[in-house]
PDB file of N, CA and C in Angstrom:
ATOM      1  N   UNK A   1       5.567   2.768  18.294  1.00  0.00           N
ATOM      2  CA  UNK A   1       5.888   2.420  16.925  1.00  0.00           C
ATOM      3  C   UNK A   1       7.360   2.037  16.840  1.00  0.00           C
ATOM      4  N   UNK A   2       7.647   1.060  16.076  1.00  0.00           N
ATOM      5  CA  UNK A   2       8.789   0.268  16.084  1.00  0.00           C
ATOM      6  C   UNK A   2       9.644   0.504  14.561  1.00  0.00           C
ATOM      7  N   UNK A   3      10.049   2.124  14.094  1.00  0.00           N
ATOM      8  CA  UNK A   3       9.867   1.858  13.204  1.00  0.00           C
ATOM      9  C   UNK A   3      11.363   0.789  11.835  1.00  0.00           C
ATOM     10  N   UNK A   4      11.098   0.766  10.989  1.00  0.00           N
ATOM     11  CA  UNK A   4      12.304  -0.063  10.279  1.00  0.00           C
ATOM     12  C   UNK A   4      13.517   0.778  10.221  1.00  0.00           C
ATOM     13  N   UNK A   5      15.030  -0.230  10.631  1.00  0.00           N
ATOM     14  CA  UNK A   5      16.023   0.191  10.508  1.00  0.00           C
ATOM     15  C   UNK A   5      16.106   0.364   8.615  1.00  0.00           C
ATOM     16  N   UNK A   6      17.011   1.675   8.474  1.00  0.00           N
ATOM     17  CA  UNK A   6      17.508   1.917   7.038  1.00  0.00           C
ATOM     18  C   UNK A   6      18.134   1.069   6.444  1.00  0.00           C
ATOM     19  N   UNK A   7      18.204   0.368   4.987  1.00  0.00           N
ATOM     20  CA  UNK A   7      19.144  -0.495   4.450  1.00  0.00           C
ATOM     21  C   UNK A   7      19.859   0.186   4.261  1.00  0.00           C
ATOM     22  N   UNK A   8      20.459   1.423   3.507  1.00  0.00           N
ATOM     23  CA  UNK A   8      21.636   1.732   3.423  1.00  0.00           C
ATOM     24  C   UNK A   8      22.468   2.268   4.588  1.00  0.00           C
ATOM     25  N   UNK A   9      23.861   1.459   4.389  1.00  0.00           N
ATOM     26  CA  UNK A   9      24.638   1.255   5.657  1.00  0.00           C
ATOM     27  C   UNK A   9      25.456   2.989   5.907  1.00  0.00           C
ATOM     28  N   UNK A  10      25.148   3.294   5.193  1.00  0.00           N
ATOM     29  CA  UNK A  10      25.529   4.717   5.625  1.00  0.00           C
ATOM     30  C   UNK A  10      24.794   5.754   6.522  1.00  0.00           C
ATOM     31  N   UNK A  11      23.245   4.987   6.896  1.00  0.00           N
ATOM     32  CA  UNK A  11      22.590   5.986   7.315  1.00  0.00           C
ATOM     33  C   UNK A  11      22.142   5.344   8.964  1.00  0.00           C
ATOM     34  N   UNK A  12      22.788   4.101   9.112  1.00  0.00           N
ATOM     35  CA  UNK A  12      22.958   4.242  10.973  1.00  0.00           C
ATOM     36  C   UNK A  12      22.845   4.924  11.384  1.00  0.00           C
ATOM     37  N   UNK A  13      23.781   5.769  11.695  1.00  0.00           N
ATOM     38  CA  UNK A  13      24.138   6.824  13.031  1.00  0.00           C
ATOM     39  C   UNK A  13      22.919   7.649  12.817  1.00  0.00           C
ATOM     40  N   UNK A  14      22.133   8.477  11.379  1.00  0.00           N
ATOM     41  CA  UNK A  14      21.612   9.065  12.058  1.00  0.00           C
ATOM     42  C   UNK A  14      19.987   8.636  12.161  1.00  0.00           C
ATOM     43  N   UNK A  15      19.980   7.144  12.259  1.00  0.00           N
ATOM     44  CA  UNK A  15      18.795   6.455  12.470  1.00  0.00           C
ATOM     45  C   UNK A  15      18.632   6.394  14.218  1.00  0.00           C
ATOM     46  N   UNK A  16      20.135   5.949  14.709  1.00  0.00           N
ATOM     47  CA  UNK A  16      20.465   5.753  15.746  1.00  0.00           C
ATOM     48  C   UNK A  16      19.950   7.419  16.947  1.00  0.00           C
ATOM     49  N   UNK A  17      20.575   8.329  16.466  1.00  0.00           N
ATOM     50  CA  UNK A  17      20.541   9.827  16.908  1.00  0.00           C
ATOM     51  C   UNK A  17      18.643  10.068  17.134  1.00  0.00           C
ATOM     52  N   UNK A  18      17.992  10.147  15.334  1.00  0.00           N
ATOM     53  CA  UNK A  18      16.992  10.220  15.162  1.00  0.00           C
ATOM     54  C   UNK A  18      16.155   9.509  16.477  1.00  0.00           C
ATOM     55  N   UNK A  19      16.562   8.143  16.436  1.00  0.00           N
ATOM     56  CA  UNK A  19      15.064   7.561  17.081  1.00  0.00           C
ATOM     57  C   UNK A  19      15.353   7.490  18.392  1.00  0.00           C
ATOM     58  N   UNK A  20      17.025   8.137  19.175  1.00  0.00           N
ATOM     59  CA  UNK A  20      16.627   8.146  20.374  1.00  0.00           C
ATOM     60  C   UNK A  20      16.274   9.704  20.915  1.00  0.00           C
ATOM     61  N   UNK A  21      16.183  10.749  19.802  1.00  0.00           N
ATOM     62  CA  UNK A  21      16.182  12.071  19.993  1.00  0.00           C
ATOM     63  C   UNK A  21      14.670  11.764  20.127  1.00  0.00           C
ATOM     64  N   UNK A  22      13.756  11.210  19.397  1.00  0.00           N
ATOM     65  CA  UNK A  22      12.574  11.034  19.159  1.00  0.00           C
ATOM     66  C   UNK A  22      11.694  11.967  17.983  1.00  0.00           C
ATOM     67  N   UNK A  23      12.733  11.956  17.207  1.00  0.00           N
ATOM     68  CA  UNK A  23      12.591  12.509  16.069  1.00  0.00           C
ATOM     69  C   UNK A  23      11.926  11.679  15.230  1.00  0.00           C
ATOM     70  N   UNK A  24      11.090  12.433  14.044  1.00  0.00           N
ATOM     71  CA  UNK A  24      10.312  11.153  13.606  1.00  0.00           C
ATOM     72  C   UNK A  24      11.044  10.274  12.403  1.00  0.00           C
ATOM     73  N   UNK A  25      11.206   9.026  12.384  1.00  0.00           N
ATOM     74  CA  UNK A  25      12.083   8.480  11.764  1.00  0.00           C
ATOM     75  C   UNK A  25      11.258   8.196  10.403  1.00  0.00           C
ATOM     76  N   UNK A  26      11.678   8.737   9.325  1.00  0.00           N
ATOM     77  CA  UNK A  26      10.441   8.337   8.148  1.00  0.00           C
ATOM     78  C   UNK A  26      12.146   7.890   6.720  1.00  0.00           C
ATOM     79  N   UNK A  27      12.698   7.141   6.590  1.00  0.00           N
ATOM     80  CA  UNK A  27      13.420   7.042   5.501  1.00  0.00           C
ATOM     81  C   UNK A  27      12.647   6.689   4.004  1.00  0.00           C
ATOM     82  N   UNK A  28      13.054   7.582   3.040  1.00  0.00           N
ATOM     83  CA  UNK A  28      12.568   7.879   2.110  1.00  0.00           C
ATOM     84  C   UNK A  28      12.172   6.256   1.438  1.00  0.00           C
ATOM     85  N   UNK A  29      11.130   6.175   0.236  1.00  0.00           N
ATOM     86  CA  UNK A  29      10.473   4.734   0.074  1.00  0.00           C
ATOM     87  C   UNK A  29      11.723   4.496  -0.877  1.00  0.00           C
ATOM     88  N   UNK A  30      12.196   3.190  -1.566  1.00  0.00           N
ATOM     89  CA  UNK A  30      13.064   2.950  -2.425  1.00  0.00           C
ATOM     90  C   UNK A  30      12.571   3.230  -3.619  1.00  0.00           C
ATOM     91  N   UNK A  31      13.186   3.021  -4.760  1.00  0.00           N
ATOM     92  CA  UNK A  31      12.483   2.175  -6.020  1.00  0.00           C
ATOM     93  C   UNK A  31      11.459   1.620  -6.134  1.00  0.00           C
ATOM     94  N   UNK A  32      11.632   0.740  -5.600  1.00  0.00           N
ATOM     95  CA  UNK A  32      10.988  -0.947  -5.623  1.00  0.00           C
ATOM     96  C   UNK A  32       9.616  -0.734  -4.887  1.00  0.00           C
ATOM     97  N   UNK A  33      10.023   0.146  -3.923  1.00  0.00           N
ATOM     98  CA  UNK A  33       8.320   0.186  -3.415  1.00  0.00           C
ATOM     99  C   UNK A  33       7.635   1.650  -3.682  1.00  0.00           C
ATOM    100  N   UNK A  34       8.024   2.326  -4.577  1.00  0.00           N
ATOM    101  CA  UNK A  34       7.912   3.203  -5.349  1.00  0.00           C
ATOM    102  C   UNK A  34       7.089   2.719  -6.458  1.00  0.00           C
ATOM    103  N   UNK A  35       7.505   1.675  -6.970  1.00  0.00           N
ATOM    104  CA  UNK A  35       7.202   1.064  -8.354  1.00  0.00           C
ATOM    105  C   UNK A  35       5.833   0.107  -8.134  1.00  0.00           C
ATOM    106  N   UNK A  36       6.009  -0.634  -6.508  1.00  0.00           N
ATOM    107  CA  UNK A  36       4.796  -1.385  -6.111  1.00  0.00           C
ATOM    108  C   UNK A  36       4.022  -0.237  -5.884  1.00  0.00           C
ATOM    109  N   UNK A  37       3.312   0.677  -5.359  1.00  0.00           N
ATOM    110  CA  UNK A  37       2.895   1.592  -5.100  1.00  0.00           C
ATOM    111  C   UNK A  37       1.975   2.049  -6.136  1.00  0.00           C
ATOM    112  N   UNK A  38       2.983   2.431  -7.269  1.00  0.00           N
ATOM    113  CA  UNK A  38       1.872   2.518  -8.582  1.00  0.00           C
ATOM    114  C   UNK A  38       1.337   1.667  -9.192  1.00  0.00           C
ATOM    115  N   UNK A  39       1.996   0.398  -8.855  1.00  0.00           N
ATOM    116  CA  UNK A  39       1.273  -0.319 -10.008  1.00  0.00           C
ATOM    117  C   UNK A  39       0.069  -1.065  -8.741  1.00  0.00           C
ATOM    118  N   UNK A  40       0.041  -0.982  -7.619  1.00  0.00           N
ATOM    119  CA  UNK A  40      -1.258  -0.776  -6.958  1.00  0.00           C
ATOM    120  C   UNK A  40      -2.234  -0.084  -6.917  1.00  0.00           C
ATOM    121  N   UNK A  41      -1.868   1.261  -7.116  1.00  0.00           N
ATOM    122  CA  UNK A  41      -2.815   2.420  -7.434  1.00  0.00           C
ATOM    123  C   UNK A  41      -3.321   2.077  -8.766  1.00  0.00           C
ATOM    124  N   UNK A  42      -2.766   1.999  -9.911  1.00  0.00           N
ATOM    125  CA  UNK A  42      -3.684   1.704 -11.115  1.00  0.00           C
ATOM    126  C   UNK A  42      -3.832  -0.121 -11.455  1.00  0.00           C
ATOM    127  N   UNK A  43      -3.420  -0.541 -10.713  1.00  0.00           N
ATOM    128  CA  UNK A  43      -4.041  -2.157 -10.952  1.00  0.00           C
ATOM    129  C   UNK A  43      -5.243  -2.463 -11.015  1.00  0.00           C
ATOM    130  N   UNK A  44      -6.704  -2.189  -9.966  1.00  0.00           N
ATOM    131  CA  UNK A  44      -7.631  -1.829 -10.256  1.00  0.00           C
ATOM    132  C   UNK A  44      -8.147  -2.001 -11.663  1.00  0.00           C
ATOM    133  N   UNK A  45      -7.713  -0.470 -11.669  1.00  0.00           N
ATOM    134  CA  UNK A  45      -8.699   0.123 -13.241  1.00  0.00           C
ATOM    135  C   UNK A  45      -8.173  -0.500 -13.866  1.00  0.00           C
ATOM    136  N   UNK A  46      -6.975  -0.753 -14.465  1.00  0.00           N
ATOM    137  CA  UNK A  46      -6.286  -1.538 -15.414  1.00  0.00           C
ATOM    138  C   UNK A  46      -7.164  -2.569 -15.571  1.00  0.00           C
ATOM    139  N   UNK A  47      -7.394  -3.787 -14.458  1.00  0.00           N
ATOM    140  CA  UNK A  47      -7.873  -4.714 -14.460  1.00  0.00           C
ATOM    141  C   UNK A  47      -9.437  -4.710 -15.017  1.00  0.00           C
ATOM    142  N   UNK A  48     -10.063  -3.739 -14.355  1.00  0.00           N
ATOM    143  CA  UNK A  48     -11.515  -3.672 -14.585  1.00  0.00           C
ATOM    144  C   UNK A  48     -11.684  -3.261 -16.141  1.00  0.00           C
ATOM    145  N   UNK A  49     -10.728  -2.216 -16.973  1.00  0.00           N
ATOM    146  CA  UNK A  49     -10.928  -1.949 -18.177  1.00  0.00           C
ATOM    147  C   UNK A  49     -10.833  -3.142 -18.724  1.00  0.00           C
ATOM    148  N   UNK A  50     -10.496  -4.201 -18.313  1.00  0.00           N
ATOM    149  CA  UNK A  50      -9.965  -5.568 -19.587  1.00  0.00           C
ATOM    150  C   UNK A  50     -10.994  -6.289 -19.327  1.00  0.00           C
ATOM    151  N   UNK A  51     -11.982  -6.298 -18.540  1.00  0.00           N
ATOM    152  CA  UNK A  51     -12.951  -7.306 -18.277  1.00  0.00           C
ATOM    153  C   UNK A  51     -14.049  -7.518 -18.859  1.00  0.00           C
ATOM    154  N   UNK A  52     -14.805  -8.310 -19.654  1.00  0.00           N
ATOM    155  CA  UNK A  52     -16.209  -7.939 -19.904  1.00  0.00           C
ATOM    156  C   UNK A  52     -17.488  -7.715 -19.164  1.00  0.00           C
ATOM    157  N   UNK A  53     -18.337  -7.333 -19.643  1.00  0.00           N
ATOM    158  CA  UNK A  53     -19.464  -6.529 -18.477  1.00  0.00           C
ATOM    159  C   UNK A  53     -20.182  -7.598 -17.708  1.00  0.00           C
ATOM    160  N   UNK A  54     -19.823  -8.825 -18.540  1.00  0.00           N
ATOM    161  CA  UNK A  54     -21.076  -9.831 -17.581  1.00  0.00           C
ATOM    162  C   UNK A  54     -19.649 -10.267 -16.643  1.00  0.00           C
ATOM    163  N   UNK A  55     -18.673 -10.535 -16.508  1.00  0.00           N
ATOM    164  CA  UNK A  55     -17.665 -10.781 -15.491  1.00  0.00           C
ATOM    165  C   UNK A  55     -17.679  -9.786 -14.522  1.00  0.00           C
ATOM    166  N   UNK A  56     -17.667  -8.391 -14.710  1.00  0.00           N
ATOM    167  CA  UNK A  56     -17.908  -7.631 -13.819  1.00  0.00           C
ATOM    168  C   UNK A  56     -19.372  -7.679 -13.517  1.00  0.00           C
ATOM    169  N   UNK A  57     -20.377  -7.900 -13.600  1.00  0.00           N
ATOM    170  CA  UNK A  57     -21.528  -8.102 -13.043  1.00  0.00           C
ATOM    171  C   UNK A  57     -20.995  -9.553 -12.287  1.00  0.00           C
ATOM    172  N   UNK A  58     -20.461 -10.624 -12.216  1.00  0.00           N
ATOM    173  CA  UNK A  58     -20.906 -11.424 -11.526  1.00  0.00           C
ATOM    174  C   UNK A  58     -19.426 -11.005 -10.184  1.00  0.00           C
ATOM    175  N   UNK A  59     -18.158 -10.273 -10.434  1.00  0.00           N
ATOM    176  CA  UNK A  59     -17.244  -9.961  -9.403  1.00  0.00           C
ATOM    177  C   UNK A  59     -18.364  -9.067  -8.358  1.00  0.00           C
ATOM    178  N   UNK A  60     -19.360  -8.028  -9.274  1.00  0.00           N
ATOM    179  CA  UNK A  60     -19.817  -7.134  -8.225  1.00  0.00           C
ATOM    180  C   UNK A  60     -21.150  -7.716  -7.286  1.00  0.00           C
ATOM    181  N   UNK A  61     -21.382  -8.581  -7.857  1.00  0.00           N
ATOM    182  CA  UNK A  61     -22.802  -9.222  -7.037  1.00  0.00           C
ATOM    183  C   UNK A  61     -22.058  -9.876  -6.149  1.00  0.00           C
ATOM    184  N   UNK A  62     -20.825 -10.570  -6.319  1.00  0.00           N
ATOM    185  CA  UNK A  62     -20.004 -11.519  -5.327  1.00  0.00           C
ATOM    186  C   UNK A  62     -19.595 -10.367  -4.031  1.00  0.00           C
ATOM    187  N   UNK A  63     -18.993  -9.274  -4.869  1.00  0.00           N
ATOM    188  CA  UNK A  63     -18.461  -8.149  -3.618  1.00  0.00           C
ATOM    189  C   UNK A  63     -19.806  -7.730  -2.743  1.00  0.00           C
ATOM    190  N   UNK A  64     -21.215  -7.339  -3.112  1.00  0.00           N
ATOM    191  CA  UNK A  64     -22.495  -7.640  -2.638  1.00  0.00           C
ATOM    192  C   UNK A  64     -22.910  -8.321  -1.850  1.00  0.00           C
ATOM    193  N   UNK A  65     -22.284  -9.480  -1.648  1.00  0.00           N
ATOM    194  CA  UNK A  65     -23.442 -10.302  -1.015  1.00  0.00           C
ATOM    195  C   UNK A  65     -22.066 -10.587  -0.074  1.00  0.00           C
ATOM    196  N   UNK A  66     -20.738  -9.993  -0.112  1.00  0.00           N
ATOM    197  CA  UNK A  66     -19.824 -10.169   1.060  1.00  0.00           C
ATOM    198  C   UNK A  66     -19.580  -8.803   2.292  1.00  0.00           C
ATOM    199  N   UNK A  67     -20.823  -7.737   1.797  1.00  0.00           N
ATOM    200  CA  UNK A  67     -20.682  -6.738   2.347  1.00  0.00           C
ATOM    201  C   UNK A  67     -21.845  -7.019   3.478  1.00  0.00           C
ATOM    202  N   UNK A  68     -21.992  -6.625   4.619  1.00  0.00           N
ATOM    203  CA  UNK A  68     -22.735  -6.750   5.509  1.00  0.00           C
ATOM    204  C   UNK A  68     -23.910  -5.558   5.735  1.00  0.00           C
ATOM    205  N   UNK A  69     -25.130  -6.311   5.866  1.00  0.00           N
ATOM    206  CA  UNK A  69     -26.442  -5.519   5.757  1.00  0.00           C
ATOM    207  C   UNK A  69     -26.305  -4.087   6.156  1.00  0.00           C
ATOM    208  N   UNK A  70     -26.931  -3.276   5.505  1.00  0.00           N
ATOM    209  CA  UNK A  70     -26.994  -2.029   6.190  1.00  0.00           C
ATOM    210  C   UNK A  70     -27.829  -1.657   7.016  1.00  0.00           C
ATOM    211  N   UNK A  71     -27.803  -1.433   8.377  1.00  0.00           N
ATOM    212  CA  UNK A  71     -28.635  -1.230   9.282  1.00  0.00           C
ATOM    213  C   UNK A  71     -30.013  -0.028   9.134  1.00  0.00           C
ATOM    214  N   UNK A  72     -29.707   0.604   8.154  1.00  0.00           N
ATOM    215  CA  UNK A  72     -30.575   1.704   7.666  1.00  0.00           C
ATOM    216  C   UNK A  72     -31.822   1.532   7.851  1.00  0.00           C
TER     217      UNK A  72
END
């Protein structure tokens, strides 16, 4: 695993220390992908509450017929 250098320039050295100690390098998520994060988690439902029922009948027959047979 290759993992990403830190943007903030203060935290080199102990990115540097960390990943040759083999420590696990995990730098905390920002904002920004903090903020993408949730609004992925409820995008979904959000979306599906605004839809009407015959649009979601024709998204779910589409997701249906892209799922592959069940061997059952």
């Amino acid at each position: 695993m290759n993992p990403k250098r830190p943007r903030d320039t203060s935290q080199p050295a102990k990115f540097i220390v960390d990943n040759s100690t083999g420590d696990e390098v995990d730098p905390e998520m920002s904002a920004k992908q903090k903020a993408g994060q949730l609004g992925g988690l409820k995008g979904g439902k959000a979306r599906a509450a605004k839809l009407w029922p015959d649009e979601r009948f024709t998204i779910a027959k589409k997701a249906a017929k892209a799922r592959p047979l069940s061997s059952c």
